[in-house]
C-alpha atoms as a PDB file:
ATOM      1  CA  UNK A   1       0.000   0.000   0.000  1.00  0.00           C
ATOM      2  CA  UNK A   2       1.398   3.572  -1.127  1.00  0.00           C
ATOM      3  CA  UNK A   3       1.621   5.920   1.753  1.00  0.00           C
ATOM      4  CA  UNK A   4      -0.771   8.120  -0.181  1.00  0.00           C
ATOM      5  CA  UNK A   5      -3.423   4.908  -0.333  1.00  0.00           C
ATOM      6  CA  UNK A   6      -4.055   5.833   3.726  1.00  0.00           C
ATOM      7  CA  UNK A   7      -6.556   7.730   4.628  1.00  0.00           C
ATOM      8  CA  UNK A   8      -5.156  10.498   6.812  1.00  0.00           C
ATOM      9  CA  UNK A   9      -2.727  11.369   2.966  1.00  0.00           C
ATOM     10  CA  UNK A  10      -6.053  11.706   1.307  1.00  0.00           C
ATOM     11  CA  UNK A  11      -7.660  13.843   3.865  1.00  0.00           C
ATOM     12  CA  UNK A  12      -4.294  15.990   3.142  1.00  0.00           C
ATOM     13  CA  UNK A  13      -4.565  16.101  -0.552  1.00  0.00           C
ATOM     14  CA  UNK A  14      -8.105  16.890  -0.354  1.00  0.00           C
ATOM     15  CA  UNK A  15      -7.363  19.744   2.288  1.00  0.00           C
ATOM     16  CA  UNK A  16      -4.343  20.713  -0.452  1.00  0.00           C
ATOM     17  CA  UNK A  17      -6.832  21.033  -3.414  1.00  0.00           C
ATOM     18  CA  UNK A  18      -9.303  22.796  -1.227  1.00  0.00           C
ATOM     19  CA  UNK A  19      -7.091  25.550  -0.714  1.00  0.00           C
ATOM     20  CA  UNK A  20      -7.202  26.224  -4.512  1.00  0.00           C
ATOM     21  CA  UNK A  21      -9.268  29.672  -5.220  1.00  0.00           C
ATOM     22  CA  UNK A  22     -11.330  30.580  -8.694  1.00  0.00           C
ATOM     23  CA  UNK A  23     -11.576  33.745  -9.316  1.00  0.00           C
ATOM     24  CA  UNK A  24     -14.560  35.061 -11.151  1.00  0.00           C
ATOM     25  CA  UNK A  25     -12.681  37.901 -12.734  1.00  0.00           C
ATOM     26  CA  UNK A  26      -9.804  35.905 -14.143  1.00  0.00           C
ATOM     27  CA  UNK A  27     -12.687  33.444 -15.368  1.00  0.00           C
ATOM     28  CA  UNK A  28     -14.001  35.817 -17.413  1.00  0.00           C
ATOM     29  CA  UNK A  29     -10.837  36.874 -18.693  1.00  0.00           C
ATOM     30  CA  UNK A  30      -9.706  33.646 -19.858  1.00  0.00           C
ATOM     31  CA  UNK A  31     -13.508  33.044 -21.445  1.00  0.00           C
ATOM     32  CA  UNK A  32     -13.036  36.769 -23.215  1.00  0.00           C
ATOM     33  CA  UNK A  33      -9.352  35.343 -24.607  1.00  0.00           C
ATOM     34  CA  UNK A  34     -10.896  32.280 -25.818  1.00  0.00           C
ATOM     35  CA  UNK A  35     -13.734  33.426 -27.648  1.00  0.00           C
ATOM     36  CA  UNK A  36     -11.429  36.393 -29.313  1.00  0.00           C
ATOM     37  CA  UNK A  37      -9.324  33.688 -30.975  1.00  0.00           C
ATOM     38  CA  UNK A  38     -12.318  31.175 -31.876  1.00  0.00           C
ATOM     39  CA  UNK A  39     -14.006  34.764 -33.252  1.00  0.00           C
ATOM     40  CA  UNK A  40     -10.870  35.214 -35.463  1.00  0.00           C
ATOM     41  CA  UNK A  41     -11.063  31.609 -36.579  1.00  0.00           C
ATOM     42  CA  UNK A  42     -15.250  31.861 -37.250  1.00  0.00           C
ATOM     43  CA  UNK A  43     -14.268  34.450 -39.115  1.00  0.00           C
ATOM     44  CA  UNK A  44     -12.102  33.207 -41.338  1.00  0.00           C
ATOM     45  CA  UNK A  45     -13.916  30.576 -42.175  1.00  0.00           C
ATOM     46  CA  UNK A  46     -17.605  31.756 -42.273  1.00  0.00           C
ATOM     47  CA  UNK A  47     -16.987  35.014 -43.120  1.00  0.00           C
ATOM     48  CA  UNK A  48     -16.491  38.258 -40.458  1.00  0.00           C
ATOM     49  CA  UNK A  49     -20.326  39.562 -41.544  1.00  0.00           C
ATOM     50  CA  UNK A  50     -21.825  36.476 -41.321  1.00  0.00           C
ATOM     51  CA  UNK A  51     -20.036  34.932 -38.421  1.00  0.00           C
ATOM     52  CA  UNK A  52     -21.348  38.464 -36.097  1.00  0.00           C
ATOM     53  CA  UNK A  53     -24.605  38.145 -37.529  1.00  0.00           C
ATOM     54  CA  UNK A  54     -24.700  34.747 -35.280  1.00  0.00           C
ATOM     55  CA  UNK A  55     -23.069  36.129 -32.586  1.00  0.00           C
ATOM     56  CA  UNK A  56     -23.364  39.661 -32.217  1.00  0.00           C
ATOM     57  CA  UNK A  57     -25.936  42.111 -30.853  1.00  0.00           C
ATOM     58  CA  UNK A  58     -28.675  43.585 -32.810  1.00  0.00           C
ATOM     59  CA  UNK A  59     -32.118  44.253 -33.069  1.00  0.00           C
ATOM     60  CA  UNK A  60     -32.564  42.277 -36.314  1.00  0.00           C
ATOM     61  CA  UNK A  61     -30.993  39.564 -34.757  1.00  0.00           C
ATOM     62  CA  UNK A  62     -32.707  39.423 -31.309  1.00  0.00           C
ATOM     63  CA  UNK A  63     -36.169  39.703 -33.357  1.00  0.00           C
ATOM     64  CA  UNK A  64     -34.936  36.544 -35.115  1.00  0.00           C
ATOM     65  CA  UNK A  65     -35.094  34.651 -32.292  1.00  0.00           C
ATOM     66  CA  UNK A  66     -30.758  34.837 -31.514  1.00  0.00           C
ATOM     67  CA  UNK A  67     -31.959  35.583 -27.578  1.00  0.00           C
ATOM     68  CA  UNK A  68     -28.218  34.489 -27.126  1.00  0.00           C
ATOM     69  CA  UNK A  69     -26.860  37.705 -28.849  1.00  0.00           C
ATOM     70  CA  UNK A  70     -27.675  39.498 -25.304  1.00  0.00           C
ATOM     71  CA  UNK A  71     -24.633  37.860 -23.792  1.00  0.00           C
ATOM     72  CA  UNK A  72     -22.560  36.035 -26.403  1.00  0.00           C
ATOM     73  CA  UNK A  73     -21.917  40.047 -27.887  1.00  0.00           C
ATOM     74  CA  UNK A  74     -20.363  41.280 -24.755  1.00  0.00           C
ATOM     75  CA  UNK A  75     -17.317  38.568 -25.485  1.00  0.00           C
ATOM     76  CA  UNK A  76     -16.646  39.846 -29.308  1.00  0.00           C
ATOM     77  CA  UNK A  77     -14.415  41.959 -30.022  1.00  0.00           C
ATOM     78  CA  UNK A  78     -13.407  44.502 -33.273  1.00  0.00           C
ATOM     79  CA  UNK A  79      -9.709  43.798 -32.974  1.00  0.00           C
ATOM     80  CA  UNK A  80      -6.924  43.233 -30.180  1.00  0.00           C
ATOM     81  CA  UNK A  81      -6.482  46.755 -29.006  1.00  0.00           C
ATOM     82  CA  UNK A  82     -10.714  46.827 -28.280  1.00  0.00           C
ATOM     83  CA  UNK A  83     -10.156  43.375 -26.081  1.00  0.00           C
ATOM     84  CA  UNK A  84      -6.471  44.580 -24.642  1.00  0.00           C
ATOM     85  CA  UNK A  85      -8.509  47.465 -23.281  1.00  0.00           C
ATOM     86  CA  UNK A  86     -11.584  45.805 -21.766  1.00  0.00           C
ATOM     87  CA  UNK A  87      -9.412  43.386 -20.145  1.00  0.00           C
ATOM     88  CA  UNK A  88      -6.930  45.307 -18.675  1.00  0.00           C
ATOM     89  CA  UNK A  89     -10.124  47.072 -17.211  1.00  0.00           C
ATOM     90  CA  UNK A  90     -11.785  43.604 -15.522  1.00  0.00           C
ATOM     91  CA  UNK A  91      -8.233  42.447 -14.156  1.00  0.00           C
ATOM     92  CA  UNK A  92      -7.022  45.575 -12.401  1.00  0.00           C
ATOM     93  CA  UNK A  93     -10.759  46.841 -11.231  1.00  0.00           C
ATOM     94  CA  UNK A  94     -12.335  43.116 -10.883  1.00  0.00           C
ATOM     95  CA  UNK A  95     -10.301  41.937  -7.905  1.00  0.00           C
ATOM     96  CA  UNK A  96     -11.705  44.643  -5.649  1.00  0.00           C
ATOM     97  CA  UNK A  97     -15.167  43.900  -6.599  1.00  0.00           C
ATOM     98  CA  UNK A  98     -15.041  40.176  -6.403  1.00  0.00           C
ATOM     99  CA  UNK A  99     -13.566  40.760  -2.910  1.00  0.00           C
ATOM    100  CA  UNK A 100     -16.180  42.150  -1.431  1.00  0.00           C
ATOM    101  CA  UNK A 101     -19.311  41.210  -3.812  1.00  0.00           C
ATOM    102  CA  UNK A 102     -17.718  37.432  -3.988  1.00  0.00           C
ATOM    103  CA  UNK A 103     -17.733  35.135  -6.933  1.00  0.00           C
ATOM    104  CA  UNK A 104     -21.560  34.694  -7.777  1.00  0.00           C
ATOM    105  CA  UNK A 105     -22.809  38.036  -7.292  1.00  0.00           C
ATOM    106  CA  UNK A 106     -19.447  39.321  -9.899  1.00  0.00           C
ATOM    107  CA  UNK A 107     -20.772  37.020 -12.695  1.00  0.00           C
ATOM    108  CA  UNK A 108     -24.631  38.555 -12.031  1.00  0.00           C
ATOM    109  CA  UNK A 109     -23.027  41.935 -11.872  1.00  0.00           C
ATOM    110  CA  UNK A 110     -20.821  41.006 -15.150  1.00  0.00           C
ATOM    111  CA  UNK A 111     -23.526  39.507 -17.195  1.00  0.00           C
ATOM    112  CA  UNK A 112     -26.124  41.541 -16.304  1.00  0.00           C
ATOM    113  CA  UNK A 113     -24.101  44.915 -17.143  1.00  0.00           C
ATOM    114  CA  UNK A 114     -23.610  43.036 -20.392  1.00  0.00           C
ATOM    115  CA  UNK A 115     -27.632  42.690 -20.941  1.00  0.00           C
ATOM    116  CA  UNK A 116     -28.715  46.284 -19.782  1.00  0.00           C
ATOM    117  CA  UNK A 117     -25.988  47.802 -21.896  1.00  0.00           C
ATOM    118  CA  UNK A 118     -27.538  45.831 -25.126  1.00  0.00           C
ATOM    119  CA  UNK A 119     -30.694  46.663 -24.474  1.00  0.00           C
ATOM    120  CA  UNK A 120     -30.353  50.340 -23.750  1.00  0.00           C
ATOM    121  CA  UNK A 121     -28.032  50.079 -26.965  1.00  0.00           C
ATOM    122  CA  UNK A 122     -30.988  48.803 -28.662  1.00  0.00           C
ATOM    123  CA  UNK A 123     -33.472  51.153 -27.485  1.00  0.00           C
ATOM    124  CA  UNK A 124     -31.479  54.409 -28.292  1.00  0.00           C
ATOM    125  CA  UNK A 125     -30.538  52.719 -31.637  1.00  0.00           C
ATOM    126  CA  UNK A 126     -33.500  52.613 -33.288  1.00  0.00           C
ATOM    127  CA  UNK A 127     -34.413  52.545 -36.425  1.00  0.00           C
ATOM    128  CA  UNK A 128     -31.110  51.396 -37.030  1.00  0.00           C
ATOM    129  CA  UNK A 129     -32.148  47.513 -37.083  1.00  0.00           C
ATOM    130  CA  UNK A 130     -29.121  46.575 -38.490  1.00  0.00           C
ATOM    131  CA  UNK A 131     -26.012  47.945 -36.894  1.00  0.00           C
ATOM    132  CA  UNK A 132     -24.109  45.488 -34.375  1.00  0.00           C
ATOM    133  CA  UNK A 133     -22.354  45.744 -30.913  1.00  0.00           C
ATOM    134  CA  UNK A 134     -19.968  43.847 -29.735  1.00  0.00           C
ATOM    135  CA  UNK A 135     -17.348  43.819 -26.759  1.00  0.00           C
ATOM    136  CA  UNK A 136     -17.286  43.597 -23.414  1.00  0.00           C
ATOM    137  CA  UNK A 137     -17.191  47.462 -22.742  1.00  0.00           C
ATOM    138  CA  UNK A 138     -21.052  47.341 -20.937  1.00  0.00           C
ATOM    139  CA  UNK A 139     -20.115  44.632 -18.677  1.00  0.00           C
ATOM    140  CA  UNK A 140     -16.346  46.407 -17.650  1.00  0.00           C
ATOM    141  CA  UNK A 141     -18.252  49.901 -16.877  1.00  0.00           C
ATOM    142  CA  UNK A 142     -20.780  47.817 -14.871  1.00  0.00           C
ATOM    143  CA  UNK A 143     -17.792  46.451 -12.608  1.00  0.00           C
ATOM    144  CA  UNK A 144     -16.297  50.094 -12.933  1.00  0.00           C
ATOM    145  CA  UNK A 145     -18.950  51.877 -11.536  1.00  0.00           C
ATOM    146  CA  UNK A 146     -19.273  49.770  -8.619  1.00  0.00           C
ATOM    147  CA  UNK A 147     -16.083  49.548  -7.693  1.00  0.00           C
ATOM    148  CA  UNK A 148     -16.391  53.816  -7.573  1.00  0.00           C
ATOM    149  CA  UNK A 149     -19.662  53.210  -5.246  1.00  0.00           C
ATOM    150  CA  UNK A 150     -18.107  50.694  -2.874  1.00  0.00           C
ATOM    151  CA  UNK A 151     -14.635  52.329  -2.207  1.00  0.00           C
ATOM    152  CA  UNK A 152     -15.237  55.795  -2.951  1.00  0.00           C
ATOM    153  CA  UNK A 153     -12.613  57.057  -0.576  1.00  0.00           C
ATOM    154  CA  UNK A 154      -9.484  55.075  -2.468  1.00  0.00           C
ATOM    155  CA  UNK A 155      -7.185  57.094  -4.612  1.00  0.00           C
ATOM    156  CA  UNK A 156      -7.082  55.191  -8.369  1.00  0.00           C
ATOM    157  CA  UNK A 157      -3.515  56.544 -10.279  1.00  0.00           C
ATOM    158  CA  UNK A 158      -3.434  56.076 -13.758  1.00  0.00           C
ATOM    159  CA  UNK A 159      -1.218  57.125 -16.680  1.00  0.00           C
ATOM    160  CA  UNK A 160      -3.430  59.427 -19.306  1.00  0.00           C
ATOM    161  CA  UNK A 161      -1.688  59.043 -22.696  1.00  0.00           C
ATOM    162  CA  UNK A 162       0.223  56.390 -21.057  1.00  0.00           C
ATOM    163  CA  UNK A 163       3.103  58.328 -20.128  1.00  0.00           C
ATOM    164  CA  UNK A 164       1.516  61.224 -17.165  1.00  0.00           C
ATOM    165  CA  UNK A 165       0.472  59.539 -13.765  1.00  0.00           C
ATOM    166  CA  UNK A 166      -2.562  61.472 -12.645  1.00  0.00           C
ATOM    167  CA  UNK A 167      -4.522  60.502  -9.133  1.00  0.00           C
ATOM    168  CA  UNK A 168      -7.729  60.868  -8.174  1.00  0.00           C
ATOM    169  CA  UNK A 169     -10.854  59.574  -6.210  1.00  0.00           C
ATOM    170  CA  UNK A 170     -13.124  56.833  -8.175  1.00  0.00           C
ATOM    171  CA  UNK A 171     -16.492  58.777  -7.789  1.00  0.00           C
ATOM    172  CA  UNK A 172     -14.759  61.312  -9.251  1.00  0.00           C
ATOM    173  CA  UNK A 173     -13.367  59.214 -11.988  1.00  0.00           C
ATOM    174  CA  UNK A 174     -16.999  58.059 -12.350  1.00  0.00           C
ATOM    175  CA  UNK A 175     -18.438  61.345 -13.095  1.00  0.00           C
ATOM    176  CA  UNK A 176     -15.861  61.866 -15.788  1.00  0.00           C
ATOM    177  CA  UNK A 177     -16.559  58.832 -17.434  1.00  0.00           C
ATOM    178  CA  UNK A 178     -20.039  59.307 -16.985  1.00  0.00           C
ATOM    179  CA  UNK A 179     -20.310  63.056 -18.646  1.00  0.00           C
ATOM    180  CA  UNK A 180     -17.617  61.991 -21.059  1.00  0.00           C
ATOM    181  CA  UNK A 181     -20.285  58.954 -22.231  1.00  0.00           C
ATOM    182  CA  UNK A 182     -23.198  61.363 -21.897  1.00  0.00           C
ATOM    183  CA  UNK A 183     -21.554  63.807 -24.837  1.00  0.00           C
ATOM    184  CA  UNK A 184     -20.528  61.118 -26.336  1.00  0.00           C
ATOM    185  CA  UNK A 185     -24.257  59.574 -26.558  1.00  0.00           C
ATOM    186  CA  UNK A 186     -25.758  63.144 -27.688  1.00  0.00           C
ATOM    187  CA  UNK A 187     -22.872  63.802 -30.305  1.00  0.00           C
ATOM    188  CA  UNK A 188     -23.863  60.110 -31.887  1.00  0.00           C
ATOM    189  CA  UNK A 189     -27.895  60.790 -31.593  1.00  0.00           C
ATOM    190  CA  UNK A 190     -27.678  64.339 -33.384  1.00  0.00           C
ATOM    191  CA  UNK A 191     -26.262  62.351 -36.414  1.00  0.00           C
ATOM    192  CA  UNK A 192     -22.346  62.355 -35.646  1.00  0.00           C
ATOM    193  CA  UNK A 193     -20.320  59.365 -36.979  1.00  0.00           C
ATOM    194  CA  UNK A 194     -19.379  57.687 -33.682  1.00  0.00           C
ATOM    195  CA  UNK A 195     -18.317  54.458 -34.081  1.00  0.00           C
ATOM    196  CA  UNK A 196     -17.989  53.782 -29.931  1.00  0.00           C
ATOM    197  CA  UNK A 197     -21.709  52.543 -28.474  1.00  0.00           C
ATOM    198  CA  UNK A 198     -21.962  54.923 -25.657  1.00  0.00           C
ATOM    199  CA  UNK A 199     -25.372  54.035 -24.822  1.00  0.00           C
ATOM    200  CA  UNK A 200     -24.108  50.716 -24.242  1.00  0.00           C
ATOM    201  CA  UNK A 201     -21.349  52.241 -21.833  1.00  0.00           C
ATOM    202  CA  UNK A 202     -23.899  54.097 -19.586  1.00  0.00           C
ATOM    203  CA  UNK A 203     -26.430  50.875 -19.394  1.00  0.00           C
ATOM    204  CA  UNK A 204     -23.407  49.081 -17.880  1.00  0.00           C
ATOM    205  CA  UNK A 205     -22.566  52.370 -15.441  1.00  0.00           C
ATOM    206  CA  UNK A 206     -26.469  52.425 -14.393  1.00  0.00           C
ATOM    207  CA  UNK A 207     -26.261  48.474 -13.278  1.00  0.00           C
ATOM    208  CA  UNK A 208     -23.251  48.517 -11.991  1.00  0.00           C
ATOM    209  CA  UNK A 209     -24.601  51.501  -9.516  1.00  0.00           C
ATOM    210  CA  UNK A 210     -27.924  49.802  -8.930  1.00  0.00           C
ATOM    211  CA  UNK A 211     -25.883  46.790  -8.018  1.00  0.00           C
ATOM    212  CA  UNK A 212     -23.911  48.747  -5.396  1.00  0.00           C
ATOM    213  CA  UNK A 213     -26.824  50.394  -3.821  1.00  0.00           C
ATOM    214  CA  UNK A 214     -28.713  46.939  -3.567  1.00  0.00           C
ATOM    215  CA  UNK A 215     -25.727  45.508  -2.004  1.00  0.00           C
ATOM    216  CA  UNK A 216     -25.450  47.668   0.546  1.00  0.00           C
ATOM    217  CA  UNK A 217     -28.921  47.643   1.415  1.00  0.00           C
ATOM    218  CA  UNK A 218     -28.736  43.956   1.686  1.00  0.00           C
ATOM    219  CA  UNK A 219     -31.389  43.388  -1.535  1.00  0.00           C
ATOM    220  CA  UNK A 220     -29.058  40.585  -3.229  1.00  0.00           C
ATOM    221  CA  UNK A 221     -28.598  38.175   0.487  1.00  0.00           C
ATOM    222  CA  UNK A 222     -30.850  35.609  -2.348  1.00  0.00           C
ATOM    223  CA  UNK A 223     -28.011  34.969  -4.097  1.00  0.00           C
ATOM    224  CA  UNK A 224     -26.717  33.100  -1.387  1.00  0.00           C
ATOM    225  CA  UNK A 225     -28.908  30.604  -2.157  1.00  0.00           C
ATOM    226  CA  UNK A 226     -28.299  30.152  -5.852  1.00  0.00           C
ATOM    227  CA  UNK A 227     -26.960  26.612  -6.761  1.00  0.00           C
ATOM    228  CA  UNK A 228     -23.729  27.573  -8.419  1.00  0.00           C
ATOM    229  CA  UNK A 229     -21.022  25.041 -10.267  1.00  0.00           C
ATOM    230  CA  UNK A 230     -18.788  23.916  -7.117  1.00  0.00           C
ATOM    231  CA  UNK A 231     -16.019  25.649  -7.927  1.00  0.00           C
ATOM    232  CA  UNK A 232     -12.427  24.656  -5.141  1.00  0.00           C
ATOM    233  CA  UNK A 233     -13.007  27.566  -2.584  1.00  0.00           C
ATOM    234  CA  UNK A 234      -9.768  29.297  -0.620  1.00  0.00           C
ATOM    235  CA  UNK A 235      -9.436  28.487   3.025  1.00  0.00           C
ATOM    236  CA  UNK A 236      -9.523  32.466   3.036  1.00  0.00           C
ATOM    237  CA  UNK A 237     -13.264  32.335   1.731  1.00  0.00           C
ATOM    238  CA  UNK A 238     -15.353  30.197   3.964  1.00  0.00           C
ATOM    239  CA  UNK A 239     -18.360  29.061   3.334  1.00  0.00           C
ATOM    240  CA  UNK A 240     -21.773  30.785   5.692  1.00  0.00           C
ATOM    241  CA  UNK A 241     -24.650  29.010   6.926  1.00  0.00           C
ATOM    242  CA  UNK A 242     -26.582  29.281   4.139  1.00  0.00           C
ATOM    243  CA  UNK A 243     -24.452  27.658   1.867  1.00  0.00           C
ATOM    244  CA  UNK A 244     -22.812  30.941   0.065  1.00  0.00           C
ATOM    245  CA  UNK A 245     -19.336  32.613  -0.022  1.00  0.00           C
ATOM    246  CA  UNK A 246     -18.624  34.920   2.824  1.00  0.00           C
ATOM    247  CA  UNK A 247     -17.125  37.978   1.488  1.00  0.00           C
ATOM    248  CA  UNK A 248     -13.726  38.394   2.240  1.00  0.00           C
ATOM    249  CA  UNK A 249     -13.230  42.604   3.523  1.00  0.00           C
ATOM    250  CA  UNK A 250      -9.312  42.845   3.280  1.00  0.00           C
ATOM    251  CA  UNK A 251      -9.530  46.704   3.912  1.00  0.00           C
ATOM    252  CA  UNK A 252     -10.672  48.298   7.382  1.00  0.00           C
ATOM    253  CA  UNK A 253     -12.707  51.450   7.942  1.00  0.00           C
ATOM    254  CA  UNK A 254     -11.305  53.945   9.344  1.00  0.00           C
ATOM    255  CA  UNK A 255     -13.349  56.986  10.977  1.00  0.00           C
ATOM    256  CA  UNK A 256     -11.473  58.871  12.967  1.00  0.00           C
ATOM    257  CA  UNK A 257     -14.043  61.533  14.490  1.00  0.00           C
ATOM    258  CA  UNK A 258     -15.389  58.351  16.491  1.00  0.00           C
ATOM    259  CA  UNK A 259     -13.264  55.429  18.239  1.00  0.00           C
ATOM    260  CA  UNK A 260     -15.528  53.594  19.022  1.00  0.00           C
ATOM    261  CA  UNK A 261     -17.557  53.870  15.684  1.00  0.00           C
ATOM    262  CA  UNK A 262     -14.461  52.475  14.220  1.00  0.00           C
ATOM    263  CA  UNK A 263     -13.848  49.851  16.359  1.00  0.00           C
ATOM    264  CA  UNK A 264     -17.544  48.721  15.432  1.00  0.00           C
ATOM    265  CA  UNK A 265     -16.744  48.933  11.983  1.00  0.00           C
ATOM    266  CA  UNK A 266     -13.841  46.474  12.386  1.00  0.00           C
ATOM    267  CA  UNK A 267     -15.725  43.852  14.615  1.00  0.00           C
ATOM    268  CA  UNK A 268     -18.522  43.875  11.671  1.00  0.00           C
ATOM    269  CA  UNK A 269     -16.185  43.246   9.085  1.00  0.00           C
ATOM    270  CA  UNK A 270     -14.569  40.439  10.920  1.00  0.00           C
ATOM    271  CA  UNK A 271     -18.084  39.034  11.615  1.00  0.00           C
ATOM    272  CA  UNK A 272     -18.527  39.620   7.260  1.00  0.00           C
ATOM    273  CA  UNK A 273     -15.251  37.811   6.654  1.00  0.00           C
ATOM    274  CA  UNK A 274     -16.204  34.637   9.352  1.00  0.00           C
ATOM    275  CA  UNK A 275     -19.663  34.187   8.794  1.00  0.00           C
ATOM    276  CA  UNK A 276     -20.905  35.844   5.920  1.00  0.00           C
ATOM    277  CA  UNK A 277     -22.594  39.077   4.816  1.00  0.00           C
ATOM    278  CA  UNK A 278     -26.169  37.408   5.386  1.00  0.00           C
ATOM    279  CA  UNK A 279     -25.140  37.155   8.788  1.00  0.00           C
ATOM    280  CA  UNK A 280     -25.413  40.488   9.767  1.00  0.00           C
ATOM    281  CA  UNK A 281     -28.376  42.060  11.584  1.00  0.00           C
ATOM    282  CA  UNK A 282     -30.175  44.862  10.506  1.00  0.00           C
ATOM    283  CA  UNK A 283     -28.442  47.307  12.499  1.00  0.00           C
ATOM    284  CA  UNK A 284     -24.973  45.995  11.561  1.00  0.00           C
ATOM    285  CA  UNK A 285     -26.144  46.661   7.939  1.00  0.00           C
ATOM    286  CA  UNK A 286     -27.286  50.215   8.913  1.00  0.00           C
ATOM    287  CA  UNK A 287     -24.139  50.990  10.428  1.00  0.00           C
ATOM    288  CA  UNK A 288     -22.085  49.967   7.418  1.00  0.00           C
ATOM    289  CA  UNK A 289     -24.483  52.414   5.522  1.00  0.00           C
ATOM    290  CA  UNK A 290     -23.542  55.454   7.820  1.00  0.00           C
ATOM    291  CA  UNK A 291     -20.382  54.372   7.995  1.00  0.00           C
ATOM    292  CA  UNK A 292     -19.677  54.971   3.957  1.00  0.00           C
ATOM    293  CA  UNK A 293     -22.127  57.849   3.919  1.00  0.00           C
ATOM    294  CA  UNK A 294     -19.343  59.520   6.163  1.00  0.00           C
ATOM    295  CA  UNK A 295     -16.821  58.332   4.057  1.00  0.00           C
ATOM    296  CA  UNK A 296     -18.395  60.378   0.814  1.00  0.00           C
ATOM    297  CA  UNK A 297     -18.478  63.668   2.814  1.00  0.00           C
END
């Protein structure tokens, strides 16, 4: 008998492969890399029009019957700068999110900014039947924006032009992106050749806010219960008692007008990363809520 035959060695492997952690974020990343190359193959073969006519969003093709073309869209891409872009978006931004939203409420949040975005696309498009969106821009400004809501107070630095560092706060970010998508959206509806879907941009910034807000006010606890594929979990994320994955807080609140406010900020957050966001009580909720209200002052 091998020594890895007993049964305490296969109580250790399993405990070894246990410890193994899927990210949702780097998921989607890999799925987005994949379908870019089997796009550039469908397209070779079938033809680029033809091959996005399956695939890709549009009104002519959702009345068709494609329902499929309201997710299957958001991982197409024009060319390897458009995907290079998105993705650099979803790995830097998606961590943060997935750390405190956890790994089933970051695919809702992803696919869902991904659906709004197509159909606000759709409905600001009109008459247009024919045009078609692609790329995973709705879904990354969904993630975006609620990254911005949920740690409004953390300083994002970036390099504009890719050469000048610049700092500043993610709401703030936010609301540039946000006017920046709203010109954008009027310059393409008074007849201007814009070949960037804007509309699709500010359907993923208006989910990915509503998904903050019901977060916070502890709307999505359901999700908890949602039979997910079993993915390995990390002995940092442990499962609550109602079957989900407790969201693992690796930053502490700080508010230093009030010690003891702050202390009661860290002792929820522990209880978040032990037992699970569902476990908190109604008044450990509300305090949260004051707690980043303060923050945005």
């Amino acid at each position: 008998m091998s020594i890895y035959d007993r049964d305490y060695m296969k109580e250790r492997v399993r405990e070894k492969f246990s410890t193994i952690s899927v990210s949702a974020s780097k998921v989607l990343i890999c799925a987005n890399i994949v379908a870019f190359f089997i796009q550039a193959f469908g397209e070779r073969i079938f033809g680029r029009a033809e091959f996005l006519n399956f695939f890709g969003l549009s009104i002519d093709s959702l009345l068709s019957g494609k329902v499929w073309t309201l997710v299957s869209y958001a991982f197409m891409h024009g060319d390897i700068f458009h995907i290079f872009c998105n993705l650099l978006g979803l790995y830097f931004i998606g961590k943060y999110v997935e750390r405190v939203v956890g790994n089933k409420r970051f695919y809702i949040l992803y696919f869902s900014g991904a659906i709004f975005g197509g159909l606000l696309w759709m409905l600001l498009s009109y008459p247009n039947t024919s045009e078609t969106l692609i790329g995973a821009s709705a879904s990354v400004m969904a993630v975006f924006a609620t990254f911005c809501y949920l740690y409004p107070p953390m300083p994002i630095t970036f390099l504009l032009f890719f050469v000048i560092p610049i700092s500043m706060r993610p709401m703030t970010m936010l609301k540039i992106a946000t006017c920046f998508e709203v010109l954008g959206l009027l310059y393409s509806l008074a007849g201007g050749n814009a070949v960037v879907a804007y509309s699709a941009h500010l359907g993923g910034i208006l989910t990915g806010l509503a998904f903050a807000m019901l977060l916070i006010k502890g709307k999505l606890m359901f999700v908890d219960n949602l039979r997910m594929p079993k993915f390995p979990k990390s002995k940092k994320v442990q499962s609550d008692s109602r079957g989900g994955n407790a969201t693992d807080y690796s930053f502490k609140v700080n508010i230093s007008t009030n010690e003891n406010s702050a202390d009661e900020i860290d002792r929820i957050l522990d209880k978040i990363s032990e037992s699970g966001f569902s476990s908190l009580t109604e008044s450990e909720r509300e305090t949260l809520r004051k707690a980043r209200n303060e923050l945005n002052k």
